[in-house]
N, C-alpha and C. Protein backbone atom coordinates (compact mmCIF):
# COMPACT_ATOMS: atom_id res chain seq x y z
N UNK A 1 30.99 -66.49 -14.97
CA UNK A 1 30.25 -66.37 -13.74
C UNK A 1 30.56 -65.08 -13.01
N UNK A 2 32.14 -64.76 -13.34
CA UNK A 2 31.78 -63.52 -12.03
C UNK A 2 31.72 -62.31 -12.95
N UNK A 3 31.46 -62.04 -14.08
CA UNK A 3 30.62 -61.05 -14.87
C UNK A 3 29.23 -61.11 -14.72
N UNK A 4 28.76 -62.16 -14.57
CA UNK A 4 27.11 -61.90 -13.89
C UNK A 4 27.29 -61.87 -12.57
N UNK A 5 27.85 -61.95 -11.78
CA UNK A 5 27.56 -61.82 -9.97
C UNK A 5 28.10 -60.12 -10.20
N UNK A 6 28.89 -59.85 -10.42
CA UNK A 6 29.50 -58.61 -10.86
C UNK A 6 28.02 -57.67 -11.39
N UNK A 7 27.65 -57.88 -12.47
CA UNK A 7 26.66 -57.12 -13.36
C UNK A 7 25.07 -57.40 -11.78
N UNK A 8 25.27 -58.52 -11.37
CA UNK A 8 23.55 -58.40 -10.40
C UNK A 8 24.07 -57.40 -9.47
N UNK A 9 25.40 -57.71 -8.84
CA UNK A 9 25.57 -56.86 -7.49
C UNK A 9 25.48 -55.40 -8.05
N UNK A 10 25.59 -54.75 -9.00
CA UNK A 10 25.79 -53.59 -9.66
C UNK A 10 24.37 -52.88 -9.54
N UNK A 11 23.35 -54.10 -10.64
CA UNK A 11 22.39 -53.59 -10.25
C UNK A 11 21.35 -53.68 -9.04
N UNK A 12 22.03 -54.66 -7.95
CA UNK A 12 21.45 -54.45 -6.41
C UNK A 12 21.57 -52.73 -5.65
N UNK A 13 23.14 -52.41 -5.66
CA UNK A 13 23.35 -51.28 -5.66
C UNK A 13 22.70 -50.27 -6.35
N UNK A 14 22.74 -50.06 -7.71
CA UNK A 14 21.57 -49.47 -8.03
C UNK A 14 20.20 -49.03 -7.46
N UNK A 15 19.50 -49.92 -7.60
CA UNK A 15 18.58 -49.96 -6.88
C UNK A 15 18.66 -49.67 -4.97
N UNK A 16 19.27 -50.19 -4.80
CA UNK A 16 19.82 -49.46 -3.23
C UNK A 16 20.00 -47.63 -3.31
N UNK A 17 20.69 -47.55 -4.19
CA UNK A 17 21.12 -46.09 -4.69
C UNK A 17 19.13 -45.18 -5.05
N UNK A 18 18.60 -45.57 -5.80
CA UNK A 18 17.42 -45.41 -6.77
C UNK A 18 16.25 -44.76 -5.23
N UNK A 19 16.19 -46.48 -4.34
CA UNK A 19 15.65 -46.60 -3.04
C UNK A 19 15.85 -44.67 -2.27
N UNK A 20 17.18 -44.65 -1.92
CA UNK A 20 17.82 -43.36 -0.85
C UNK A 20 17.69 -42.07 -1.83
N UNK A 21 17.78 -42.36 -3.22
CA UNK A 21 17.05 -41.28 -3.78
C UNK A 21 15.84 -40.42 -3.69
N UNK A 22 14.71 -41.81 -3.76
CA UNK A 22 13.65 -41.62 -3.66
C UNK A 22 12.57 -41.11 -2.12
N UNK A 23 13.14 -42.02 -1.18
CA UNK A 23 13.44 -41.41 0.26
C UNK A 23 14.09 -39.99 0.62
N UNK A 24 14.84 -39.87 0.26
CA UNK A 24 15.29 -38.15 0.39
C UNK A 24 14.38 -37.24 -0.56
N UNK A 25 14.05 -37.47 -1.37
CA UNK A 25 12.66 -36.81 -2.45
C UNK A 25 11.53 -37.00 -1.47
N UNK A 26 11.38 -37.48 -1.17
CA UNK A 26 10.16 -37.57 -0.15
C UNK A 26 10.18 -36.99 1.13
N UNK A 27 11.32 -37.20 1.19
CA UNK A 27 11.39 -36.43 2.77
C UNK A 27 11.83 -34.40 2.96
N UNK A 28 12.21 -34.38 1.48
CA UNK A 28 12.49 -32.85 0.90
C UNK A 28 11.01 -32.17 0.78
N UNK A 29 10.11 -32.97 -0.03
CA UNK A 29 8.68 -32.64 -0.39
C UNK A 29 7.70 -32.72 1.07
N UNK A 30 7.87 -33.68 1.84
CA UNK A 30 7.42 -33.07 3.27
C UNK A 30 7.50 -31.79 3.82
N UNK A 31 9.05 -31.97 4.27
CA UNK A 31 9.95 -30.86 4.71
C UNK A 31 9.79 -29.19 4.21
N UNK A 32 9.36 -29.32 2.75
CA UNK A 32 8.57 -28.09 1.93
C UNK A 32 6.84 -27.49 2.26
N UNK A 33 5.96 -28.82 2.68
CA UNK A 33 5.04 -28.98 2.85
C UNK A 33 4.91 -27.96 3.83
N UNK A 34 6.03 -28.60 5.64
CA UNK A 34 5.76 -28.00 6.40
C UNK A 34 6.00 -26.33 6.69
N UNK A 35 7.29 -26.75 5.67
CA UNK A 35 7.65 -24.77 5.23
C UNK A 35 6.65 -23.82 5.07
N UNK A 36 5.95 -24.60 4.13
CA UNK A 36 5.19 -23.71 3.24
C UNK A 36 4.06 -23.35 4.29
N UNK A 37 3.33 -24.08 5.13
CA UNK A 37 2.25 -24.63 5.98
C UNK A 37 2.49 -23.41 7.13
N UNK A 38 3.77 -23.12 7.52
CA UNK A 38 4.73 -22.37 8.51
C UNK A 38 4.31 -21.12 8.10
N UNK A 39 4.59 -21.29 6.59
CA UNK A 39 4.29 -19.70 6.03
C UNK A 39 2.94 -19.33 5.64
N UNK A 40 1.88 -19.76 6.17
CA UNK A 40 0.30 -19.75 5.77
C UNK A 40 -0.05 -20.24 4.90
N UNK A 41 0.59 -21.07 4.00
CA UNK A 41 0.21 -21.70 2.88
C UNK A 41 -0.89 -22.57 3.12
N UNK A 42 -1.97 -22.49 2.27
CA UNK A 42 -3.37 -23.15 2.21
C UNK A 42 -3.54 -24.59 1.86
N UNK A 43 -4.35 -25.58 2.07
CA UNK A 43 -4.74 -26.65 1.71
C UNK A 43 -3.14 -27.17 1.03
N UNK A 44 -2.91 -28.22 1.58
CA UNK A 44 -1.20 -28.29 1.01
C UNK A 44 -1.69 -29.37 1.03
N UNK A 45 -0.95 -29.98 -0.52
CA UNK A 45 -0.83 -31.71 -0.87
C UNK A 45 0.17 -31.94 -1.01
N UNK A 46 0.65 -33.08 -1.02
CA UNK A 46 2.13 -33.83 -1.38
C UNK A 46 1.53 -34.95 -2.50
N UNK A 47 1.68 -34.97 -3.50
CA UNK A 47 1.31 -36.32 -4.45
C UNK A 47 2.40 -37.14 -4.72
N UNK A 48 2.50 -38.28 -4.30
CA UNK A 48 3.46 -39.07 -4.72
C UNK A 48 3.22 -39.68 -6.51
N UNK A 49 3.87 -38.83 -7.62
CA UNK A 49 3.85 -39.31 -8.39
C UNK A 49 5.23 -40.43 -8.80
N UNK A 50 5.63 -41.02 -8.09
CA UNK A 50 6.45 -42.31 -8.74
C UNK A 50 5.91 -43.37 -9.70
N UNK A 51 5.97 -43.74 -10.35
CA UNK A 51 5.40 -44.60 -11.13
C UNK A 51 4.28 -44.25 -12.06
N UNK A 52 3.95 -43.02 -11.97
CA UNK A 52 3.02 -42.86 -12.87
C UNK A 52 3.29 -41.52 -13.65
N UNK A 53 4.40 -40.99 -13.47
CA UNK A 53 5.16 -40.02 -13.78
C UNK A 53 6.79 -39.96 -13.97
N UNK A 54 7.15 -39.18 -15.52
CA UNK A 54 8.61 -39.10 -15.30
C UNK A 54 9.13 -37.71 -14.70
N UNK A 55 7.63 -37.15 -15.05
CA UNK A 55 8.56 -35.19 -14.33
C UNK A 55 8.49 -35.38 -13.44
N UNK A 56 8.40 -36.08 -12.04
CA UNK A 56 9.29 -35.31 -11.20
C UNK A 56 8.30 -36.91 -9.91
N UNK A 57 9.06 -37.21 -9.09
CA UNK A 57 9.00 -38.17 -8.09
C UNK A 57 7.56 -37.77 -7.32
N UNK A 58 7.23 -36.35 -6.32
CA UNK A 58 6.56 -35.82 -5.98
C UNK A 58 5.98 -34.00 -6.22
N UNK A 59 4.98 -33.75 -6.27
CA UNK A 59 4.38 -32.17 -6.26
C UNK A 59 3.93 -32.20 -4.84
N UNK A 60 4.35 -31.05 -4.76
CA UNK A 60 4.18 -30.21 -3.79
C UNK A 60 2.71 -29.00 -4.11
N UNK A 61 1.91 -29.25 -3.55
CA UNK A 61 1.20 -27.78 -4.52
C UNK A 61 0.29 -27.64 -3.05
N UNK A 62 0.13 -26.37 -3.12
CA UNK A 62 -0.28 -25.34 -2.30
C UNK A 62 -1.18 -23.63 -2.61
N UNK A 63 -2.04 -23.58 -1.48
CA UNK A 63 -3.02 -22.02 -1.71
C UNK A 63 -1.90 -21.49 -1.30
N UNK A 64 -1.66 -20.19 -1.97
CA UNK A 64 -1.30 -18.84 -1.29
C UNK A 64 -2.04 -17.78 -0.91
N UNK A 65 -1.74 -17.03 -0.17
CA UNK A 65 -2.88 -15.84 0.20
C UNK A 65 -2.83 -14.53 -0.25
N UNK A 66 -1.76 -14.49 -0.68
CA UNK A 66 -1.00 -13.21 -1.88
C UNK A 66 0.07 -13.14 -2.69
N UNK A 67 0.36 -12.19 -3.45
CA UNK A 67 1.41 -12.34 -4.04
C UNK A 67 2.69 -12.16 -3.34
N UNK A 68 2.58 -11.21 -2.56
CA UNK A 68 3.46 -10.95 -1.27
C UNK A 68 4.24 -12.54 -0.71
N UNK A 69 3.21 -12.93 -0.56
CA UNK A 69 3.36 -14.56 0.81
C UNK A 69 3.76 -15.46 -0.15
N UNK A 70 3.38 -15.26 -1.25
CA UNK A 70 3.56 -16.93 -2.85
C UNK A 70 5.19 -16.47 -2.62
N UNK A 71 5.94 -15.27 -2.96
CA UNK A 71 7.33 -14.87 -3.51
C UNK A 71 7.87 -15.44 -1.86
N UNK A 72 7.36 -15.01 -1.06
CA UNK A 72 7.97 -15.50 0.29
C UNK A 72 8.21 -17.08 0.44
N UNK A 73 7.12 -17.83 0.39
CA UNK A 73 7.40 -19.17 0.62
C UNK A 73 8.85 -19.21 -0.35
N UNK A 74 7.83 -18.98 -1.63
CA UNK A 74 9.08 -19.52 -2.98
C UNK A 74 10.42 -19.58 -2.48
N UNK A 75 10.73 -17.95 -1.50
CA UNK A 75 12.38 -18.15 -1.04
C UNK A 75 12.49 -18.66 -0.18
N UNK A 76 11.87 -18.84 0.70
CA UNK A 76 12.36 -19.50 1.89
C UNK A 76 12.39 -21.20 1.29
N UNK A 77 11.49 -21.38 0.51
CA UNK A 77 12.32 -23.09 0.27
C UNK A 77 13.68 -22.81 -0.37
N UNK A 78 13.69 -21.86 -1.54
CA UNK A 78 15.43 -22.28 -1.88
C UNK A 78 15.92 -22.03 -0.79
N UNK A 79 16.04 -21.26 0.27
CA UNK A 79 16.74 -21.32 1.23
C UNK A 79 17.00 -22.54 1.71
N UNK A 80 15.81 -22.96 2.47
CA UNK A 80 16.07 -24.00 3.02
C UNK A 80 16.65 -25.17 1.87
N UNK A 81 16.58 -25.34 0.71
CA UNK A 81 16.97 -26.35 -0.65
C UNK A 81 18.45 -26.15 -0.47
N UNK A 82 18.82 -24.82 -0.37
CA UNK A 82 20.09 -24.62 -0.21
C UNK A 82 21.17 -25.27 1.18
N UNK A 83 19.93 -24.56 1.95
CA UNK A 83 20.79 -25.84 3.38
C UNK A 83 21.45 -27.03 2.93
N UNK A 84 20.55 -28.27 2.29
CA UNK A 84 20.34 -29.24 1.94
C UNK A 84 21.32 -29.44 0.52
N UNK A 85 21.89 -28.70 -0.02
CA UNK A 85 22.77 -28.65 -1.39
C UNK A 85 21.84 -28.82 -2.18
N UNK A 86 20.60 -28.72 -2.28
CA UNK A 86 19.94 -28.61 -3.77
C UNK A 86 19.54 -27.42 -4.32
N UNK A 87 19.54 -27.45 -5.43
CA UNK A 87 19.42 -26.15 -6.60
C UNK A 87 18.46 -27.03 -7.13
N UNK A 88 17.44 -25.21 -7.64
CA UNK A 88 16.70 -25.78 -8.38
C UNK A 88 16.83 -25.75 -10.07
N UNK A 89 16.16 -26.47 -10.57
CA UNK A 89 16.54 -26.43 -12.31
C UNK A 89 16.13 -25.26 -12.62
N UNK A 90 14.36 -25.34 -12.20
CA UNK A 90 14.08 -24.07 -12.19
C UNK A 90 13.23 -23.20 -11.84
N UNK A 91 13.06 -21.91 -11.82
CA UNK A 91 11.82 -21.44 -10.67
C UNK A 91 11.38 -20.21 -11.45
N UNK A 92 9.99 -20.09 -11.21
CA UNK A 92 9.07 -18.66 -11.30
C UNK A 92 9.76 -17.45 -10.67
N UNK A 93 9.82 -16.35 -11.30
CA UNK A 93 10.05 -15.24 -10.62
C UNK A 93 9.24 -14.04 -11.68
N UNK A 94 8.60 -13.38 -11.07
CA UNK A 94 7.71 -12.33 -11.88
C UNK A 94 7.21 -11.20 -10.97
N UNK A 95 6.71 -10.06 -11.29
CA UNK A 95 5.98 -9.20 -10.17
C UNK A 95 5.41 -9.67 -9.68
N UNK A 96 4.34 -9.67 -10.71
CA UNK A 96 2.90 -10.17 -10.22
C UNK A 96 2.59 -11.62 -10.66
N UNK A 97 2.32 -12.50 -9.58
CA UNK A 97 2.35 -14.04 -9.62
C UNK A 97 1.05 -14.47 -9.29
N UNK A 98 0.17 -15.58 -9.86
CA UNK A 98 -0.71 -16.27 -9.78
C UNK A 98 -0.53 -17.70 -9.68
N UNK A 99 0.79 -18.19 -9.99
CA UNK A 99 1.30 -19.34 -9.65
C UNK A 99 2.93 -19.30 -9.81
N UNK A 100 3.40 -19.95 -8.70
CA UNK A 100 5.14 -19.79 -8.29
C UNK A 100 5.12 -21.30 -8.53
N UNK A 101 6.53 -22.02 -8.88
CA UNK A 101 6.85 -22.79 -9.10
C UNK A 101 8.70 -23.03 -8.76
N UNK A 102 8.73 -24.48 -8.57
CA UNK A 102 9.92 -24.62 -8.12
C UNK A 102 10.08 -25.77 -8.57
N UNK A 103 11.47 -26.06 -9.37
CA UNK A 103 11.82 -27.33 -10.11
C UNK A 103 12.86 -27.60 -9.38
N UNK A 104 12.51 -28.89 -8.75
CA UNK A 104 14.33 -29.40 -8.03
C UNK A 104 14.13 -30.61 -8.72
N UNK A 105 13.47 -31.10 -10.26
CA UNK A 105 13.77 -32.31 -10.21
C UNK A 105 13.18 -33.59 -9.93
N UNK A 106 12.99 -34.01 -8.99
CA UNK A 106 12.79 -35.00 -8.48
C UNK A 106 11.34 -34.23 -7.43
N UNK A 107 11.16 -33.45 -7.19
CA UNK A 107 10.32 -32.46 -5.98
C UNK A 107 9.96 -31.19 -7.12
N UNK A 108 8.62 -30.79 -7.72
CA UNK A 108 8.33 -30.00 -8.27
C UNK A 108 6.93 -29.14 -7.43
N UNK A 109 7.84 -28.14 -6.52
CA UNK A 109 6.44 -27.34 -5.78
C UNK A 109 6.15 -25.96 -6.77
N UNK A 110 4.39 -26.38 -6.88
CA UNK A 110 3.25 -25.37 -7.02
C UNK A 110 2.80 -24.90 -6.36
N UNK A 111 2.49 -23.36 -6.07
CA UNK A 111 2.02 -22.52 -5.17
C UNK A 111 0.65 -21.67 -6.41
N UNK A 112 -0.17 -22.21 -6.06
CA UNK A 112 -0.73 -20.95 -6.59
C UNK A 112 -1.92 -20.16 -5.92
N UNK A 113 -2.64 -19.06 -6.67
CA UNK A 113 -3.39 -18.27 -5.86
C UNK A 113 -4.47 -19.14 -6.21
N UNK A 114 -5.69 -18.96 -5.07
CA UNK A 114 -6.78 -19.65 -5.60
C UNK A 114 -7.45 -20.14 -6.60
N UNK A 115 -7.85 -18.88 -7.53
CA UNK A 115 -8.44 -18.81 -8.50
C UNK A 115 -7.57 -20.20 -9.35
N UNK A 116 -6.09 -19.96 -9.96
CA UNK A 116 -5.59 -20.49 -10.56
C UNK A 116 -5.54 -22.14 -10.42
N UNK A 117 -5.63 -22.24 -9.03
CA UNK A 117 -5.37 -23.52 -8.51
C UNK A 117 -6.69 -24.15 -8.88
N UNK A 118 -7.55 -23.98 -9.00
CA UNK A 118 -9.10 -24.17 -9.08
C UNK A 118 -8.86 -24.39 -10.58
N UNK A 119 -8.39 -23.54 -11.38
CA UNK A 119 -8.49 -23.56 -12.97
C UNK A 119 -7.66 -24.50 -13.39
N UNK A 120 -6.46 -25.01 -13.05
CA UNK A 120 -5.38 -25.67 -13.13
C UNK A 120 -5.78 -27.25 -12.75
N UNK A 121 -6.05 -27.36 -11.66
CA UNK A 121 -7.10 -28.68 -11.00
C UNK A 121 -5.73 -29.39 -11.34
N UNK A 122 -4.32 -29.31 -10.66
CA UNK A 122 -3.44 -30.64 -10.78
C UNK A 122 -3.64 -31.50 -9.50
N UNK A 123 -4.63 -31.55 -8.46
CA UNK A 123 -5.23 -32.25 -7.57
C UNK A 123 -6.08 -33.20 -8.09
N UNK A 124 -6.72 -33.14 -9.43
CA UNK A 124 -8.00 -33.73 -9.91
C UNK A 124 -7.12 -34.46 -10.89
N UNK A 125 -6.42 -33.29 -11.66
CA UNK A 125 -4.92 -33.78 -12.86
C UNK A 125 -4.71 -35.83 -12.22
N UNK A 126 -3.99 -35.09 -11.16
CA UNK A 126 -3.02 -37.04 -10.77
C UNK A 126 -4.08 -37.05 -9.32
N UNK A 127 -5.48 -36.98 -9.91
CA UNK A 127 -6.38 -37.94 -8.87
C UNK A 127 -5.61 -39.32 -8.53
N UNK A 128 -5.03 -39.86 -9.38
CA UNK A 128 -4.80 -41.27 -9.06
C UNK A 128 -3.23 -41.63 -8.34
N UNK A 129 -3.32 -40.22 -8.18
CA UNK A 129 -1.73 -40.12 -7.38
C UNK A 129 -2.07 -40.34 -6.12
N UNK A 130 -1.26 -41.12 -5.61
CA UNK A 130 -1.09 -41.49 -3.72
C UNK A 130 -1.12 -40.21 -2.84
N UNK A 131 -1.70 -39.62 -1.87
CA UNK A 131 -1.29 -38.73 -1.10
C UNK A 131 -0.45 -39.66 0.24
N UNK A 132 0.74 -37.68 -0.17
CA UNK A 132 1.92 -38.32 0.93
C UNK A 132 1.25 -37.56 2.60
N UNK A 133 1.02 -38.24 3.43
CA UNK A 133 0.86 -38.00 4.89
C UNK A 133 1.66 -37.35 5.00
N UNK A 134 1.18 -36.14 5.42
CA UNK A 134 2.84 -34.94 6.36
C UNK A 134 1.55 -34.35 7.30
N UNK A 135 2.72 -33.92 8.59
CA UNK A 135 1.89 -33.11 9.87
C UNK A 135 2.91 -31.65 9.65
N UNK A 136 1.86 -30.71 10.13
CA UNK A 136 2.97 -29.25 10.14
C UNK A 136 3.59 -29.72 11.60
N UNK A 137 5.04 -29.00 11.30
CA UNK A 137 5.80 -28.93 12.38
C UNK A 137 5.49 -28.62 13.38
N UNK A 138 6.10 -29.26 14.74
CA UNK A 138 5.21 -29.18 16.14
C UNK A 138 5.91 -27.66 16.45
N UNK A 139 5.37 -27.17 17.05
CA UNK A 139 5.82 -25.43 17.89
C UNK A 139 7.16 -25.87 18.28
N UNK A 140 8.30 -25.07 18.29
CA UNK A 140 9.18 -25.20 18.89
C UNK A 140 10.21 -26.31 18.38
N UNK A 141 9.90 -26.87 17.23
CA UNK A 141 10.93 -28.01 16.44
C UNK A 141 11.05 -27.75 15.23
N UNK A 142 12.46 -28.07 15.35
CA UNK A 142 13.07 -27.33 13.86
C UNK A 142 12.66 -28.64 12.83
């Protein structure tokens, strides 16, 4: 008996653990949203892929308005990722960019330039993905 109360409470925790995972992934992929949104970033989605995906919990994907502004967001999230202790697995870096990318994992943000984003269609891709509700940050709040 107390090898199974032992083995359920384990996997209660778990799942408690799994839960605050998934909540902080969500609240990182907001938090990027509004970054990006800060930095002129265009038409911004959050897709909650949980359950219908193993790469990655949520996308982040976003217009950029140049190549200039795509390399900008790109750093200012590791920055801010960095606040937060996350690294990413892995990220785009090139001159000239038509789509930036950022792997943390669990939070995989796409930036791309129009054209690409249009050709790419990962909005149409996980149509059947949930959109996550985010507001850009109010003036004056961090």
């Amino acid at each position: 008996m107390r090898d199974a109360k032992t083995s359920s409470e384990s996997a209660g925790h778990t799942d408690t653990q799994r839960h605050a995972g998934e909540e902080d992934a969500r609240r990182f992929a907001v938090a990027v949203a509004r970054l990006a949104d800060s930095l002129k970033t265009e038409e911004i989605q959050v897709l909650d892929l949980r359950g219908l995906s193993a790469l990655a919990d949520f996308f982040v994907i976003g217009t950029g308005t140049s190549d200039r502004q795509m390399r900008a967001v790109l750093d200012a999230i590791e920055e801010h990722a960095r606040g937060l202790g996350r690294r990413p697995f892995s990220t785009t870096r090139r001159a000239s960019t038509s789509w930036v990318l950022a792997d943390y994992v669990d939070v995989v943000i796409h930036i791309f330039d129009e054209e690409h984003r249009a050709y790419y269609d990962l909005d149409g891709l996980w149509g059947d993905a949930p959109r996550v509700e985010w507001q850009p940050a109010a003036q004056g709040r961090d």
